[in-house]
PDB file of N, CA and C in Angstrom:
ATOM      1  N   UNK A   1    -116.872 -48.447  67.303  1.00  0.00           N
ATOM      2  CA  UNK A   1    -116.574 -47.045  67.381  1.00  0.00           C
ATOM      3  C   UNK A   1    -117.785 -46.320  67.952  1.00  0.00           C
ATOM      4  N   UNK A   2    -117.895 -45.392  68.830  1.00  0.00           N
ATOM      5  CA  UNK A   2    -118.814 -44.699  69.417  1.00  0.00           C
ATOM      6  C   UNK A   2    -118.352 -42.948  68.929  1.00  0.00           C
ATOM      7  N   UNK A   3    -119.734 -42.594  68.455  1.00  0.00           N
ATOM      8  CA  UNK A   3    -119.417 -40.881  68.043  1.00  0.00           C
ATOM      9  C   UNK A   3    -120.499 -39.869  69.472  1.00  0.00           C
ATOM     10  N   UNK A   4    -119.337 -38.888  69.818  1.00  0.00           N
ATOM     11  CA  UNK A   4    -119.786 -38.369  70.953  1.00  0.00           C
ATOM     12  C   UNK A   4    -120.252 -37.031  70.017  1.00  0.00           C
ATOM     13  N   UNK A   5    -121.056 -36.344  70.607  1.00  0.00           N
ATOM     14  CA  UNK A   5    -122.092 -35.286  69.917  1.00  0.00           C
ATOM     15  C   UNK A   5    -121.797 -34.007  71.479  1.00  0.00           C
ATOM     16  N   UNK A   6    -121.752 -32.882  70.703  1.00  0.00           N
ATOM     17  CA  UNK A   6    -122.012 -32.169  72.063  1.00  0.00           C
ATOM     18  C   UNK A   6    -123.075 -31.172  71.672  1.00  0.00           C
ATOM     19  N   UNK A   7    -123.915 -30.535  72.201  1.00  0.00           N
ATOM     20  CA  UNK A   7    -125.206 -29.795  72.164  1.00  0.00           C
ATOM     21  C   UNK A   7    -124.977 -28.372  72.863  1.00  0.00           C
ATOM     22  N   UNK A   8    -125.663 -27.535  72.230  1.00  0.00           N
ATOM     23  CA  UNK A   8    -125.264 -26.298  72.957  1.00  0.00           C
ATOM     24  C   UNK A   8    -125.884 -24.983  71.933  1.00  0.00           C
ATOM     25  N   UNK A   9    -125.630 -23.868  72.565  1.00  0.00           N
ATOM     26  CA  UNK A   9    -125.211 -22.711  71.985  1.00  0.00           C
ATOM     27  C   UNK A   9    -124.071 -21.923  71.847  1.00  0.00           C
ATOM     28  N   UNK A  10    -124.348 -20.983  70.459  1.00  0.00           N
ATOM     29  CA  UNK A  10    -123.066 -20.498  70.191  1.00  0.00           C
ATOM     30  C   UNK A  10    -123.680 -19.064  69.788  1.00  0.00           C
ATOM     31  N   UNK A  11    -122.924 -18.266  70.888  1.00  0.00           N
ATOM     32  CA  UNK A  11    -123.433 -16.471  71.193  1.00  0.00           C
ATOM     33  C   UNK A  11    -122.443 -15.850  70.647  1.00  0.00           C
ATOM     34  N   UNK A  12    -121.319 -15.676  70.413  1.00  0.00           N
ATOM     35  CA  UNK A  12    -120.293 -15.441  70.086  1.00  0.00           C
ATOM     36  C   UNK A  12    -118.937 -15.973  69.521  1.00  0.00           C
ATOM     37  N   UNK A  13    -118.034 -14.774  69.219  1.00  0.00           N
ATOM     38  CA  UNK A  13    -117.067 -15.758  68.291  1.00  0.00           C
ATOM     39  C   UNK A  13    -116.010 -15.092  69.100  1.00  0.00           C
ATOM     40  N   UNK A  14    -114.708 -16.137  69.633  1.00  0.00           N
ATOM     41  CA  UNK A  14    -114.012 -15.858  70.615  1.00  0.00           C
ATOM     42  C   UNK A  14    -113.074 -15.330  69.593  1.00  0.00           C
ATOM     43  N   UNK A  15    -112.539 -13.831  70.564  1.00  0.00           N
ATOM     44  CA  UNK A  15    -111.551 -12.763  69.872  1.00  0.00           C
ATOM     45  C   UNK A  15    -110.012 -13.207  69.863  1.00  0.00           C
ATOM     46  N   UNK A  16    -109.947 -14.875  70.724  1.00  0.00           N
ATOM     47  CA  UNK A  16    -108.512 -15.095  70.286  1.00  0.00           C
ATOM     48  C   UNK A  16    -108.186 -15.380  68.811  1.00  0.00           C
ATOM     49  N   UNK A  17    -109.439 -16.364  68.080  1.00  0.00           N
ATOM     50  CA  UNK A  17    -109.313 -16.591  66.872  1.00  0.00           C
ATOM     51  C   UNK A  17    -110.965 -17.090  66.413  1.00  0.00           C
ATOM     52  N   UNK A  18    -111.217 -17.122  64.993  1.00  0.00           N
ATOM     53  CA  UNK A  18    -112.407 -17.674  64.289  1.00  0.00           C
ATOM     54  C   UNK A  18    -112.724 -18.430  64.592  1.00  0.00           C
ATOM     55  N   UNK A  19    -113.118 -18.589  66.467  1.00  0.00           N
ATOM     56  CA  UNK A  19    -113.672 -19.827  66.418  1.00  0.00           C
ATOM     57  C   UNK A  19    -114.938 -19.906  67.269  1.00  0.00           C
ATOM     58  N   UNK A  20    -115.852 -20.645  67.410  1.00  0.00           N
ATOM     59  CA  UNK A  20    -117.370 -20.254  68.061  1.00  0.00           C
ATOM     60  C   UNK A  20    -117.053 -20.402  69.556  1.00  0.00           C
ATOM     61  N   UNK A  21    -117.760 -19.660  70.572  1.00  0.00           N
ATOM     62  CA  UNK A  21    -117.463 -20.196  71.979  1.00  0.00           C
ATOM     63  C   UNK A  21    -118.435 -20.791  72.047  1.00  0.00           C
ATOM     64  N   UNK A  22    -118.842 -21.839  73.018  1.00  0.00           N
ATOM     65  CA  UNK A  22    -119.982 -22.638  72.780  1.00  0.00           C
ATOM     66  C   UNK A  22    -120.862 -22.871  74.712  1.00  0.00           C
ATOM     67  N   UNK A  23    -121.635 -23.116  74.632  1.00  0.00           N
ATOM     68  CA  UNK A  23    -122.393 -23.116  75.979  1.00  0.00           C
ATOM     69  C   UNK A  23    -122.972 -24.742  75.771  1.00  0.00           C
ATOM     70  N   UNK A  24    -122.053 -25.632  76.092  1.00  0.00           N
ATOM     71  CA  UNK A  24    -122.427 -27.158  75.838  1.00  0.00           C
ATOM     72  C   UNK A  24    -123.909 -27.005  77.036  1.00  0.00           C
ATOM     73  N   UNK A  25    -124.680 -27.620  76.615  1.00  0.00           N
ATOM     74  CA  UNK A  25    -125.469 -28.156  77.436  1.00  0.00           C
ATOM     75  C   UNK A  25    -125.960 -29.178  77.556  1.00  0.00           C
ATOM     76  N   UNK A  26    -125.510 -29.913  76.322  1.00  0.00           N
ATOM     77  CA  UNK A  26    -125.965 -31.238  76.341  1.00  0.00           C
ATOM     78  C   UNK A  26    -124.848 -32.944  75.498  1.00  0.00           C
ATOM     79  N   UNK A  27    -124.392 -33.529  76.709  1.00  0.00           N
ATOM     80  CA  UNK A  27    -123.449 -34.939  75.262  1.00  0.00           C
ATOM     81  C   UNK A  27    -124.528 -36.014  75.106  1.00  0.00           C
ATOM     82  N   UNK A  28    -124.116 -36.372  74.103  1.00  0.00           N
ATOM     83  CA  UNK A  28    -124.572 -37.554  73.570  1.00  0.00           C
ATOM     84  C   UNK A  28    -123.935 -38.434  73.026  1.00  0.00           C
ATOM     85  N   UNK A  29    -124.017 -39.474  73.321  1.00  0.00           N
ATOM     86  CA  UNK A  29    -122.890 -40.646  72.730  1.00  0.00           C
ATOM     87  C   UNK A  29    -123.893 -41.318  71.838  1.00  0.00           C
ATOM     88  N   UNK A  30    -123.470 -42.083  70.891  1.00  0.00           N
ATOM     89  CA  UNK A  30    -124.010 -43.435  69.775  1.00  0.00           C
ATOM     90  C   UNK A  30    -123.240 -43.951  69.051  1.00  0.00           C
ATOM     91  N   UNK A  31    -124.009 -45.267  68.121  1.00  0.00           N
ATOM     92  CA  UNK A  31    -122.918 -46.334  68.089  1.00  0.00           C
ATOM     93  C   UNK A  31    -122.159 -45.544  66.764  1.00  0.00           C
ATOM     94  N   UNK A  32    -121.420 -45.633  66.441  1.00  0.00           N
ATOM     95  CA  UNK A  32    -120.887 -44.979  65.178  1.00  0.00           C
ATOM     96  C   UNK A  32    -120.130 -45.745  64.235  1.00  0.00           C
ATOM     97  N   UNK A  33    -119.967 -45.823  62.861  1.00  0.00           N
ATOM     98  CA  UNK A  33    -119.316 -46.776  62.175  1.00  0.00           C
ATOM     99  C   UNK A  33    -120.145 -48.043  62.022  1.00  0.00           C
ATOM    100  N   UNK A  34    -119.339 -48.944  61.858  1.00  0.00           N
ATOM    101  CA  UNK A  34    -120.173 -50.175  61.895  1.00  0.00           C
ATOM    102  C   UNK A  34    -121.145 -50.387  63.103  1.00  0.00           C
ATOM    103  N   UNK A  35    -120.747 -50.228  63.934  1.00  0.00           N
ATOM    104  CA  UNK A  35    -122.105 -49.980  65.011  1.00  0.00           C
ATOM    105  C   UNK A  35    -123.325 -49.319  64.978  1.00  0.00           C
ATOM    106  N   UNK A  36    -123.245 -48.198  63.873  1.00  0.00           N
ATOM    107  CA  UNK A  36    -124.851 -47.126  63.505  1.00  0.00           C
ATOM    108  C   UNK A  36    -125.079 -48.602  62.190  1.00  0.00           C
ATOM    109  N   UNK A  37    -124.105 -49.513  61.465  1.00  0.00           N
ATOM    110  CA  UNK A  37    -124.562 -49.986  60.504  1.00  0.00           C
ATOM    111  C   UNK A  37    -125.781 -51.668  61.593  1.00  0.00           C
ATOM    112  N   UNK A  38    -124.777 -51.785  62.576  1.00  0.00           N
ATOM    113  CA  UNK A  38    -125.743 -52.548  63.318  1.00  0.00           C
ATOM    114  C   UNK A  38    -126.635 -52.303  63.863  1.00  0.00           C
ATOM    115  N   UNK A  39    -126.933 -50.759  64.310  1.00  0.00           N
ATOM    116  CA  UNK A  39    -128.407 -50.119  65.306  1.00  0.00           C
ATOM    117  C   UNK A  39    -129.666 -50.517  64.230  1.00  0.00           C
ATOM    118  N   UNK A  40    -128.634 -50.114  62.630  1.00  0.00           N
ATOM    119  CA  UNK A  40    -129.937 -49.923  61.469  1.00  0.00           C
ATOM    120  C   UNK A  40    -130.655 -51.220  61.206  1.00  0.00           C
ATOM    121  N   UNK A  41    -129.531 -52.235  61.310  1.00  0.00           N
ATOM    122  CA  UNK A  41    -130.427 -53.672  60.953  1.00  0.00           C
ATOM    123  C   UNK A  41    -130.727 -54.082  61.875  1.00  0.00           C
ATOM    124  N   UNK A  42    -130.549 -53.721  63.387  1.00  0.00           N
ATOM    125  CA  UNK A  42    -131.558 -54.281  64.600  1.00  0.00           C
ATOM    126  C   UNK A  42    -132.602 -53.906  64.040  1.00  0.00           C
ATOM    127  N   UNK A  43    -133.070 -52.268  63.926  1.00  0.00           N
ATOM    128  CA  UNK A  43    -134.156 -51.306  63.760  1.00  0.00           C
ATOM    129  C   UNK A  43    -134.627 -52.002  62.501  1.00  0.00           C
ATOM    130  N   UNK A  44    -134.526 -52.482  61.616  1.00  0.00           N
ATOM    131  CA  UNK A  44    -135.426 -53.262  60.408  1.00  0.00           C
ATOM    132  C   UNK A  44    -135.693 -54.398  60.952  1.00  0.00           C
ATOM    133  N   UNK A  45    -135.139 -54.900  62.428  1.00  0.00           N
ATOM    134  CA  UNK A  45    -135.756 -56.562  62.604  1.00  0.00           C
ATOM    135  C   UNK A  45    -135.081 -57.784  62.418  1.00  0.00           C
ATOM    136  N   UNK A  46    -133.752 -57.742  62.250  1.00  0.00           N
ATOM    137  CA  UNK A  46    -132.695 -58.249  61.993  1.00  0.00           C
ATOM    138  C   UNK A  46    -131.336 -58.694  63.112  1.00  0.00           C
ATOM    139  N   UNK A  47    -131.349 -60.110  63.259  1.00  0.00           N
ATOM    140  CA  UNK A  47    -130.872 -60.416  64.728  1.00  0.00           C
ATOM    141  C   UNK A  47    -129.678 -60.857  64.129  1.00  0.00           C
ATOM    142  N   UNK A  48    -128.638 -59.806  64.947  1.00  0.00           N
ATOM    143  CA  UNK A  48    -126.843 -59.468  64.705  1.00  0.00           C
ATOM    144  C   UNK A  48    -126.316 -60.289  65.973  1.00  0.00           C
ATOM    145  N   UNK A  49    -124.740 -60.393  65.267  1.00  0.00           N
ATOM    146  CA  UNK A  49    -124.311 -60.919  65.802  1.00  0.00           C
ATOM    147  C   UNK A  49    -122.812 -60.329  65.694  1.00  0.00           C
ATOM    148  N   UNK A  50    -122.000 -59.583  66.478  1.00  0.00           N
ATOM    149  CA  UNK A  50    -120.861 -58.995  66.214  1.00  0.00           C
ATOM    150  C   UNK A  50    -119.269 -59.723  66.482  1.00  0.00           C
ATOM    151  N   UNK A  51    -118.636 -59.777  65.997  1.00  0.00           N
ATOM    152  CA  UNK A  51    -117.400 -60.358  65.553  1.00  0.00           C
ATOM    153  C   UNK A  51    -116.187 -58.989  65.709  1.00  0.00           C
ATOM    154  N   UNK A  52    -115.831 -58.619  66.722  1.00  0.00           N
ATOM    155  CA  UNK A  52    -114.918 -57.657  66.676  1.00  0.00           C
ATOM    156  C   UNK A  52    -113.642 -57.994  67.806  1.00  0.00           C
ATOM    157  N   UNK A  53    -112.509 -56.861  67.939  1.00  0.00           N
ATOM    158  CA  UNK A  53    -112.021 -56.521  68.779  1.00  0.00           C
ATOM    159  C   UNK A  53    -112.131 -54.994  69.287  1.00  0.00           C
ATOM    160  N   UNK A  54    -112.217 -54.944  70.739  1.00  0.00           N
ATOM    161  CA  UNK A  54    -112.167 -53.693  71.201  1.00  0.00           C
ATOM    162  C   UNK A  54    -111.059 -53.490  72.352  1.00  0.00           C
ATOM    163  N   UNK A  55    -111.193 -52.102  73.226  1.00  0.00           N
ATOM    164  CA  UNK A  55    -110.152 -52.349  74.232  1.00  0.00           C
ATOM    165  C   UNK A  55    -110.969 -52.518  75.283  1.00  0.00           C
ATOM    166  N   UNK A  56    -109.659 -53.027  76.354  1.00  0.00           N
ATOM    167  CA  UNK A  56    -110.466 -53.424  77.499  1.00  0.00           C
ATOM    168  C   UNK A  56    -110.171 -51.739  78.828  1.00  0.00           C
ATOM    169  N   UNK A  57    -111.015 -51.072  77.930  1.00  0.00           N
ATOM    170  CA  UNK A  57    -111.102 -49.777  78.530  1.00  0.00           C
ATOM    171  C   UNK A  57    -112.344 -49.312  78.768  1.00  0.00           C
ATOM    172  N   UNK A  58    -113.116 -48.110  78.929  1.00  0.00           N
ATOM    173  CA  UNK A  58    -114.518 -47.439  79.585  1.00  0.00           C
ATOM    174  C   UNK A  58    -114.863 -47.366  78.145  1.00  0.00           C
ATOM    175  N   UNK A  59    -114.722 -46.440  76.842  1.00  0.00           N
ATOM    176  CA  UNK A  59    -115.596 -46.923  75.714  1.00  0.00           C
ATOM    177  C   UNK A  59    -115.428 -48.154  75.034  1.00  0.00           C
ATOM    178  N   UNK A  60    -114.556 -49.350  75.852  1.00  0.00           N
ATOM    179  CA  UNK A  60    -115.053 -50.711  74.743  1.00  0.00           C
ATOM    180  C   UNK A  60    -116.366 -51.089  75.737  1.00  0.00           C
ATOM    181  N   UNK A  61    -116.265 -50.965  76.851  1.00  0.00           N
ATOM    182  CA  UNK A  61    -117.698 -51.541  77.858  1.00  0.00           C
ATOM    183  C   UNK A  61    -118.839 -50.473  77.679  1.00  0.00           C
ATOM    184  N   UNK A  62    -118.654 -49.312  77.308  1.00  0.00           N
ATOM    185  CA  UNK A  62    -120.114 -48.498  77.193  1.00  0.00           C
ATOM    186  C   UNK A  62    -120.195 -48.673  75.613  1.00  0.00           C
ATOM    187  N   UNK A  63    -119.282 -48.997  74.498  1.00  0.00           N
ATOM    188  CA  UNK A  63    -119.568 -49.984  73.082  1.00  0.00           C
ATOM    189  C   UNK A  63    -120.476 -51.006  73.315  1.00  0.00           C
ATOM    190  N   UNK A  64    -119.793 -52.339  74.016  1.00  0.00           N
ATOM    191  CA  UNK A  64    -120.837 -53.064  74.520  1.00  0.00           C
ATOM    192  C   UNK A  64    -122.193 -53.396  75.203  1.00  0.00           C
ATOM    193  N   UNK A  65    -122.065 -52.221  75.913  1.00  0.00           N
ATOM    194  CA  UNK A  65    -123.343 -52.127  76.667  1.00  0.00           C
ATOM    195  C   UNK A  65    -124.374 -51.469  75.853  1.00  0.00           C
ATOM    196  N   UNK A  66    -123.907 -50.362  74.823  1.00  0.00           N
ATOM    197  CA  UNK A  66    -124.775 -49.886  73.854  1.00  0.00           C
ATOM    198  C   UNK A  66    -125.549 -51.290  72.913  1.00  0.00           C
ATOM    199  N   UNK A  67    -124.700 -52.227  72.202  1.00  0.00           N
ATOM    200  CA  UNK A  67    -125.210 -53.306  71.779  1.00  0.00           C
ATOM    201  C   UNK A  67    -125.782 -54.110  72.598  1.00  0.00           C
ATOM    202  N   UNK A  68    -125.890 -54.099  73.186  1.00  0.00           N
ATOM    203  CA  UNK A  68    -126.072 -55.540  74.237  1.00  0.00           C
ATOM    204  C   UNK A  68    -127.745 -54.657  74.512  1.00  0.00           C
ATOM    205  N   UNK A  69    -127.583 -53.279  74.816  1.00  0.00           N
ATOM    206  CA  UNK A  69    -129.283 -52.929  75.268  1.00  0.00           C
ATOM    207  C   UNK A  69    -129.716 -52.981  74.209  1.00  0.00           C
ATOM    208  N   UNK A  70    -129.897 -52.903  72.416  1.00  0.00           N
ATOM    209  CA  UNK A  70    -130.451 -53.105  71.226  1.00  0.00           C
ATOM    210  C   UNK A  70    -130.561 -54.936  70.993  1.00  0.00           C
ATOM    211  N   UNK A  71    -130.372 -55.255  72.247  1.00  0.00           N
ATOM    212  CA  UNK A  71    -130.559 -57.059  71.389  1.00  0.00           C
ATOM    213  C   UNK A  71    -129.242 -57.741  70.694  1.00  0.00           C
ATOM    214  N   UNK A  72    -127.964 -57.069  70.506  1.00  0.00           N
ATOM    215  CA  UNK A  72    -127.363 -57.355  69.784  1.00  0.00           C
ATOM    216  C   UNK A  72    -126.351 -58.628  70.706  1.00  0.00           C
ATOM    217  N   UNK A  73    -126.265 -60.025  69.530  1.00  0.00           N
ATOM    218  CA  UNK A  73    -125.417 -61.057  70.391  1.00  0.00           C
ATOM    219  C   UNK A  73    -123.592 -60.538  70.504  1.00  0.00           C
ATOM    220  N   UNK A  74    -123.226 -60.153  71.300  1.00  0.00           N
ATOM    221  CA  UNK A  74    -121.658 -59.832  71.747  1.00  0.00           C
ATOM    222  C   UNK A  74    -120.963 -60.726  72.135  1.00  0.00           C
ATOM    223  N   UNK A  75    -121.172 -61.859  71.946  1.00  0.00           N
ATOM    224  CA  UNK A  75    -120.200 -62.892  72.581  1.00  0.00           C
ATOM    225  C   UNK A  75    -119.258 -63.038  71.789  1.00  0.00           C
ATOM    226  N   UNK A  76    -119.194 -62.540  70.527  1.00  0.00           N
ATOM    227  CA  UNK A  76    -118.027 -62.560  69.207  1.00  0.00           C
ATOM    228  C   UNK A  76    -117.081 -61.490  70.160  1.00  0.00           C
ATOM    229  N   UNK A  77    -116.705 -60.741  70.529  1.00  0.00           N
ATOM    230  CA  UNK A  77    -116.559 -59.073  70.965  1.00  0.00           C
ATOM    231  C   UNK A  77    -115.340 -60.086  71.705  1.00  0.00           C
ATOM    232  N   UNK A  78    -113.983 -59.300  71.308  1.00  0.00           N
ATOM    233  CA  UNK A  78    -112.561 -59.542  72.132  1.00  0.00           C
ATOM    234  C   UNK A  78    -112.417 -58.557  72.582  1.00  0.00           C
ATOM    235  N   UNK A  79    -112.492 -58.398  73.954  1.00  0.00           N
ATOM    236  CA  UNK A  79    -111.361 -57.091  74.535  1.00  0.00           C
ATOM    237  C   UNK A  79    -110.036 -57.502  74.724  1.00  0.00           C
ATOM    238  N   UNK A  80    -109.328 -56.679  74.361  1.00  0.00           N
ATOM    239  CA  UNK A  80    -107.911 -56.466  74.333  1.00  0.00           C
ATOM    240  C   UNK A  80    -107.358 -55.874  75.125  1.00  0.00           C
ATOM    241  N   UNK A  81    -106.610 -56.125  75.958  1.00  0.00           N
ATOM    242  CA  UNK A  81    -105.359 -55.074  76.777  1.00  0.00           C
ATOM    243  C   UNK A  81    -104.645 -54.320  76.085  1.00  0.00           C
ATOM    244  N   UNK A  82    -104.559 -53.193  76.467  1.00  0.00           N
ATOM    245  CA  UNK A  82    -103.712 -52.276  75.799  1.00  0.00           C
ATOM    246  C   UNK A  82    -104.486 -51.567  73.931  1.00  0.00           C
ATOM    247  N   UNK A  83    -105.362 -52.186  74.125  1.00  0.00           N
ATOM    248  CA  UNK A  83    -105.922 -51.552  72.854  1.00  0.00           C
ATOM    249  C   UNK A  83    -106.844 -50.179  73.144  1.00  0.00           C
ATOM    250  N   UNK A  84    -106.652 -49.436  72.556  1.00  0.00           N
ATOM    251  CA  UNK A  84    -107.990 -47.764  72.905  1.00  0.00           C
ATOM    252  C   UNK A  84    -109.232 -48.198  72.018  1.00  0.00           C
ATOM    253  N   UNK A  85    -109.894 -48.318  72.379  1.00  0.00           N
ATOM    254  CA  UNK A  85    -111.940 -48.424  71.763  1.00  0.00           C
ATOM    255  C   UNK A  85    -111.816 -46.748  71.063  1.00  0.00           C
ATOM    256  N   UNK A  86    -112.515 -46.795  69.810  1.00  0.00           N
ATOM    257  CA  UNK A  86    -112.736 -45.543  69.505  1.00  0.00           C
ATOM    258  C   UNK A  86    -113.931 -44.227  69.618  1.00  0.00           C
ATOM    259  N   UNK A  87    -113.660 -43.351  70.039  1.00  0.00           N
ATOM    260  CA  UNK A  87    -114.522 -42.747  70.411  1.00  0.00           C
ATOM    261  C   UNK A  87    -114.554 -40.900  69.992  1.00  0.00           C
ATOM    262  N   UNK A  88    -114.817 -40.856  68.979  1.00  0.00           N
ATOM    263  CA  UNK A  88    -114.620 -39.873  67.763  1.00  0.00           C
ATOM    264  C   UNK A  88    -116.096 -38.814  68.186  1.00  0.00           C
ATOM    265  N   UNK A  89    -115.537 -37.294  67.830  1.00  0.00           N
ATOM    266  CA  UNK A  89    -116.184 -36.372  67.779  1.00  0.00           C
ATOM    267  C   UNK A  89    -115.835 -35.582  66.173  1.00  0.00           C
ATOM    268  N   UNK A  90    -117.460 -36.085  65.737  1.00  0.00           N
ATOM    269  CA  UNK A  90    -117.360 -35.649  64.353  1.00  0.00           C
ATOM    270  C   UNK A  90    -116.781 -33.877  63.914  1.00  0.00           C
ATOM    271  N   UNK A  91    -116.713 -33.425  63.513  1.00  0.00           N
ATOM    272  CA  UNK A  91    -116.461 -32.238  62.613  1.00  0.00           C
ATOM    273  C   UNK A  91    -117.650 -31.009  63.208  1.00  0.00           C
ATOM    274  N   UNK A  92    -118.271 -31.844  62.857  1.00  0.00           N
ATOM    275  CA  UNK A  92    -119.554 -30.702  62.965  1.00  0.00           C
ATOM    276  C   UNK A  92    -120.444 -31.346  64.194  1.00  0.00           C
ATOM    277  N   UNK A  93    -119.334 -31.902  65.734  1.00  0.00           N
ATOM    278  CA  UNK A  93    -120.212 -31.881  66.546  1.00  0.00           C
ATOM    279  C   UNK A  93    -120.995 -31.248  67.617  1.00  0.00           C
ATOM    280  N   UNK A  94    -120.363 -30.306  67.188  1.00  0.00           N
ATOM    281  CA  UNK A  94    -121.003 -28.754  68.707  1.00  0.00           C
ATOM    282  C   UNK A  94    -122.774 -28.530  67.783  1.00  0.00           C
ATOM    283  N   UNK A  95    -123.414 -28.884  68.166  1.00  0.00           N
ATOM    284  CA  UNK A  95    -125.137 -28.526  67.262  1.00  0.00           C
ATOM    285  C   UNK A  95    -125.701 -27.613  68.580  1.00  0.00           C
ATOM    286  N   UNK A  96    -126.279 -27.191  67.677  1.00  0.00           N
ATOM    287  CA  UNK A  96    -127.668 -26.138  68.534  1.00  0.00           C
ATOM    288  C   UNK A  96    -128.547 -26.962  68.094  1.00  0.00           C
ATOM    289  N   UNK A  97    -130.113 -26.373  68.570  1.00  0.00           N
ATOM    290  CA  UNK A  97    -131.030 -26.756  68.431  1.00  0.00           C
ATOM    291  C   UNK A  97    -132.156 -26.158  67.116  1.00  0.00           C
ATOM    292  N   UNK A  98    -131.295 -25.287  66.448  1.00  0.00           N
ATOM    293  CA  UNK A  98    -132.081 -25.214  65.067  1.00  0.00           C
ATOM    294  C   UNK A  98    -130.922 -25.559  63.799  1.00  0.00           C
ATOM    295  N   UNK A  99    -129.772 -26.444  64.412  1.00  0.00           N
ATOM    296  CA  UNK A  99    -128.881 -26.985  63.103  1.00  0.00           C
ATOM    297  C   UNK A  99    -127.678 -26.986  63.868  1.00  0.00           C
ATOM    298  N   UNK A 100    -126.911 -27.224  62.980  1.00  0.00           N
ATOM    299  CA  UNK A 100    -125.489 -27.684  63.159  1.00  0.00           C
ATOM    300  C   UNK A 100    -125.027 -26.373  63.061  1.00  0.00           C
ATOM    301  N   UNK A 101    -124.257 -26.175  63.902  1.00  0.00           N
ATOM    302  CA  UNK A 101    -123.019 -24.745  64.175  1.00  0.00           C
ATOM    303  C   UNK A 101    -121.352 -25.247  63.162  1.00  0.00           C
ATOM    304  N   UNK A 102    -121.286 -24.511  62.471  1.00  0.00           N
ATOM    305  CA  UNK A 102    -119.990 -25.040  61.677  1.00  0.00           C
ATOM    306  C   UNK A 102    -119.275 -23.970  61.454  1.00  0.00           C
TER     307      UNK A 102
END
């Protein structure tokens, strides 16, 4: 699973309804789910080895390519036809730069 982040400011609150307008200026993608649980035990020194299925779509190969640049062994990793790779935008992902906009 990969969590996309978007960055920005928020000047106002749009008069159709309660909601922030936002001035993205910046995405960010990372591994998310079990994948932030594999970034953490690369980052302590710890040589992974992943066992999954993904799809054989643009976030199962930028999934992979995220592991694969941390050291991580992917040869476990099935892509699937017809399967969607997940690629989730948390709740609270529009952030500024002195906190989270919610």
């Amino acid at each position: 699973m990969l969590d996309h982040y978007l960055w920005g400011k928020c000047e106002r609150i749009s008069p159709e309804a309660p909601v922030q307008v936002i001035d993205v200026q910046k995405e960010t993608t990372v591994l998310g789910g079990a994948g932030n649980v594999v970034n953490n035990l690369v980052a302590l020194g710890a040589h992974v080895r992943v066992l999954s299925v993904v799809g054989d779509d643009n976030n199962g190969k930028e999934l992979s390519n995220m592991l694969s640049s941390i050291g991580v062994d992917i040869h476990g990793m099935i892509k699937q036809k017809g399967r969607k790779t997940s690629k989730k935008k948390p709740s609270n992902s529009v952030t500024s730069t002195s906190g989270s906009i919610r």
